[in-house]
C-alpha atoms as a PDB file:
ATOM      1  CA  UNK A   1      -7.760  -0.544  -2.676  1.00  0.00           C
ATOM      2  CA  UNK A   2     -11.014  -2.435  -2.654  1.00  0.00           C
ATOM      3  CA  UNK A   3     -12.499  -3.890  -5.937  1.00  0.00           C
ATOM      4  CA  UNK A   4     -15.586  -1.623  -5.821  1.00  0.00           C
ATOM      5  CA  UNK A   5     -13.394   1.458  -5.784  1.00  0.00           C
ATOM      6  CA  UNK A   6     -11.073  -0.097  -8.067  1.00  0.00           C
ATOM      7  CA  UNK A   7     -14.026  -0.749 -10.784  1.00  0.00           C
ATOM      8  CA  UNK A   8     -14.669   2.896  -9.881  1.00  0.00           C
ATOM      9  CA  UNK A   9     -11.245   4.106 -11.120  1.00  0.00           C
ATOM     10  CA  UNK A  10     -11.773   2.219 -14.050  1.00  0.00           C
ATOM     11  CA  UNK A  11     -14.998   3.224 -15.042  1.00  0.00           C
ATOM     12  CA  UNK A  12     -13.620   6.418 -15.222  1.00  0.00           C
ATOM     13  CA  UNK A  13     -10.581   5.865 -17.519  1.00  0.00           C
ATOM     14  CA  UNK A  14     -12.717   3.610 -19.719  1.00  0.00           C
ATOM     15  CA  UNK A  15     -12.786   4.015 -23.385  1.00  0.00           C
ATOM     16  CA  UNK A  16     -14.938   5.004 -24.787  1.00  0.00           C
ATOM     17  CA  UNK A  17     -16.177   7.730 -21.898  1.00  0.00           C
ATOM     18  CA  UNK A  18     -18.606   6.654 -19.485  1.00  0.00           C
ATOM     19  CA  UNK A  19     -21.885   8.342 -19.329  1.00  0.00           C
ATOM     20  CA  UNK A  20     -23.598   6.569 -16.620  1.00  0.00           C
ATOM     21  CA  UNK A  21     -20.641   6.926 -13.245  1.00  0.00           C
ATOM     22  CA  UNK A  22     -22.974   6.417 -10.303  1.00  0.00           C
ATOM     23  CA  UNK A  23     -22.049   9.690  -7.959  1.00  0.00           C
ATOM     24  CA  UNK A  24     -22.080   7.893  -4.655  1.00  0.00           C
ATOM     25  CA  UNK A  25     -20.267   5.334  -5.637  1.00  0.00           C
ATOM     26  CA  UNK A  26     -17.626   7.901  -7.115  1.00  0.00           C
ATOM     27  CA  UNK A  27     -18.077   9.763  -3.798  1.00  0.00           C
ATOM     28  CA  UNK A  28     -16.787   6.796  -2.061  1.00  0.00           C
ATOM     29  CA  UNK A  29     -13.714   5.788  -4.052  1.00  0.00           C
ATOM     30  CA  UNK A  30     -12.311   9.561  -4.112  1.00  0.00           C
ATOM     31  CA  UNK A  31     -12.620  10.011  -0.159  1.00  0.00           C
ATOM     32  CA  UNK A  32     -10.981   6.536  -0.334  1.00  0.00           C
ATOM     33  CA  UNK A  33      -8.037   8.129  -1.671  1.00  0.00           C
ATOM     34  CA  UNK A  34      -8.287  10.655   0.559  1.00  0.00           C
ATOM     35  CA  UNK A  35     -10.226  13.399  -1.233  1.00  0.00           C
ATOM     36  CA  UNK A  36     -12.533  15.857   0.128  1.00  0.00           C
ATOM     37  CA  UNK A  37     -16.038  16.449  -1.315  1.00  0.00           C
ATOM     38  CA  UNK A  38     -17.612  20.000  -0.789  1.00  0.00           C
ATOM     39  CA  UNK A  39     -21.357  19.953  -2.800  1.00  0.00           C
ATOM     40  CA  UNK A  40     -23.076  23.542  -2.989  1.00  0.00           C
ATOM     41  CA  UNK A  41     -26.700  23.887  -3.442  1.00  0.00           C
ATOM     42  CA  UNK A  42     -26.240  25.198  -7.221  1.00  0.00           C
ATOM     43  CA  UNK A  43     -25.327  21.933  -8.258  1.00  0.00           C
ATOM     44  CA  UNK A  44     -21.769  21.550  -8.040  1.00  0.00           C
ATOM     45  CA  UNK A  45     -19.314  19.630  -6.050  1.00  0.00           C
ATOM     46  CA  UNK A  46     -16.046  20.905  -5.380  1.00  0.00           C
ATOM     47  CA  UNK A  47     -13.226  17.902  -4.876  1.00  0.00           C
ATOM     48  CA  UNK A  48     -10.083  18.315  -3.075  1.00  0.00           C
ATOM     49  CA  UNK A  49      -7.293  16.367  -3.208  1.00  0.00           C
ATOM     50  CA  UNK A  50      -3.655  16.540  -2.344  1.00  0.00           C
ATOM     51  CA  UNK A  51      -3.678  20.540  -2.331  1.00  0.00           C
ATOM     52  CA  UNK A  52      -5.761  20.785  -6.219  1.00  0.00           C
ATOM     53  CA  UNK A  53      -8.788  21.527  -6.527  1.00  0.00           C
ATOM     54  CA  UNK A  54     -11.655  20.182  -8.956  1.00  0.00           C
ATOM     55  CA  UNK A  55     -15.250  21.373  -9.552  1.00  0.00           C
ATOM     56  CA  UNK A  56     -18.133  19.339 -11.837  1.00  0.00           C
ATOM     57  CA  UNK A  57     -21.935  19.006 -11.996  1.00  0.00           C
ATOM     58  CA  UNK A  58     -23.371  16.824  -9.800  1.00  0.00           C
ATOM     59  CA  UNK A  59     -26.601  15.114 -10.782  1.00  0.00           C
ATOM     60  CA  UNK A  60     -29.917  16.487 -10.931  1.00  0.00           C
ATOM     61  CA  UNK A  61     -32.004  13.732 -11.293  1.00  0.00           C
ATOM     62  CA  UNK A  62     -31.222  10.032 -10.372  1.00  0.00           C
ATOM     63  CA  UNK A  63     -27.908   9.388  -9.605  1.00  0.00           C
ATOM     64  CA  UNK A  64     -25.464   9.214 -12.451  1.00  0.00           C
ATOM     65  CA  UNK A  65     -23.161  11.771 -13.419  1.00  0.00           C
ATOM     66  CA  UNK A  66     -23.902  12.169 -17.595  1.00  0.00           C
ATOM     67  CA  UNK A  67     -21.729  15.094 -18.856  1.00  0.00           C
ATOM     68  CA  UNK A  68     -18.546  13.535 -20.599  1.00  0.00           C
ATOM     69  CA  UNK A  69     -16.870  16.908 -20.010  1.00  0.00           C
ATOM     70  CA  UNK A  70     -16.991  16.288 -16.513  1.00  0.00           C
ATOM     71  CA  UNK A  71     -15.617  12.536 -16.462  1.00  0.00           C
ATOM     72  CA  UNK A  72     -12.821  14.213 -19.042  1.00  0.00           C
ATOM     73  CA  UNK A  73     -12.108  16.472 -16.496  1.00  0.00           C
ATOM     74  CA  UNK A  74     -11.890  14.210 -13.644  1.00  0.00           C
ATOM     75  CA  UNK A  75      -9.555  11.915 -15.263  1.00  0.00           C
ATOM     76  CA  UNK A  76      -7.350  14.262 -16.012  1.00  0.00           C
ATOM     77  CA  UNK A  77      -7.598  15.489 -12.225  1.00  0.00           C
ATOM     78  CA  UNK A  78      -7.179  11.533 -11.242  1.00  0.00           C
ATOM     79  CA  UNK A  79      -4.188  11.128 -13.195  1.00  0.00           C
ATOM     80  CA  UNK A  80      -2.629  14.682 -12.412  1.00  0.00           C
ATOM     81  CA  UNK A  81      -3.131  13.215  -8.640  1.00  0.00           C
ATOM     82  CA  UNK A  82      -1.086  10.056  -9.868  1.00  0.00           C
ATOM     83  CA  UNK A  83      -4.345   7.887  -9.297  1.00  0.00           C
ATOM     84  CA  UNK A  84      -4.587   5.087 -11.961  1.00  0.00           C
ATOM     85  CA  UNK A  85      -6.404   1.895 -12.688  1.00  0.00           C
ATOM     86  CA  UNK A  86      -4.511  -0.884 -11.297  1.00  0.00           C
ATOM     87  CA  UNK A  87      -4.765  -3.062 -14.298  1.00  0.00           C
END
């Protein structure tokens, strides 16, 4: 795994919750891991990996992904997936 997807798996396991997880970058570390990324036009993304299936916001202005719900829900998705911060 490279560093930059690494810090990206890490961002989102960081306590406390991160509010500011750049969705590109995110993007990129999840089809890393082999993930597929479906957005809609209503605002949502729909992420598949290994057969489950995850749906959050994505941003509406600038680039970040804010709702803590949505991080909460995507690290429990990670680790369901058995994807986990290397340190």
């Amino acid at each position: 795994m490279s560093h930059k997807h690494d810090a990206m798996i890490e961002k989102i396991y960081a306590h406390p919750i991160a509010a500011n997880v750049d969705w590109k970058k995110l993007s990129s570390a999840l089809e890393h891991f082999g993930a597929t990324i479906d957005t809609s036009h209503h605002g949502r993304a729909k992420i598949v990996l290994n057969g489950a299936e995850l749906a959050i916001s994505t941003p509406h202005h600038g680039h970040d992904i804010e709702s803590k719900d949505d991080i909460m829900a995507l690290r429990h998705f990670l680790e369901a997936q058995g994807i986990k911060p290397t340190v």
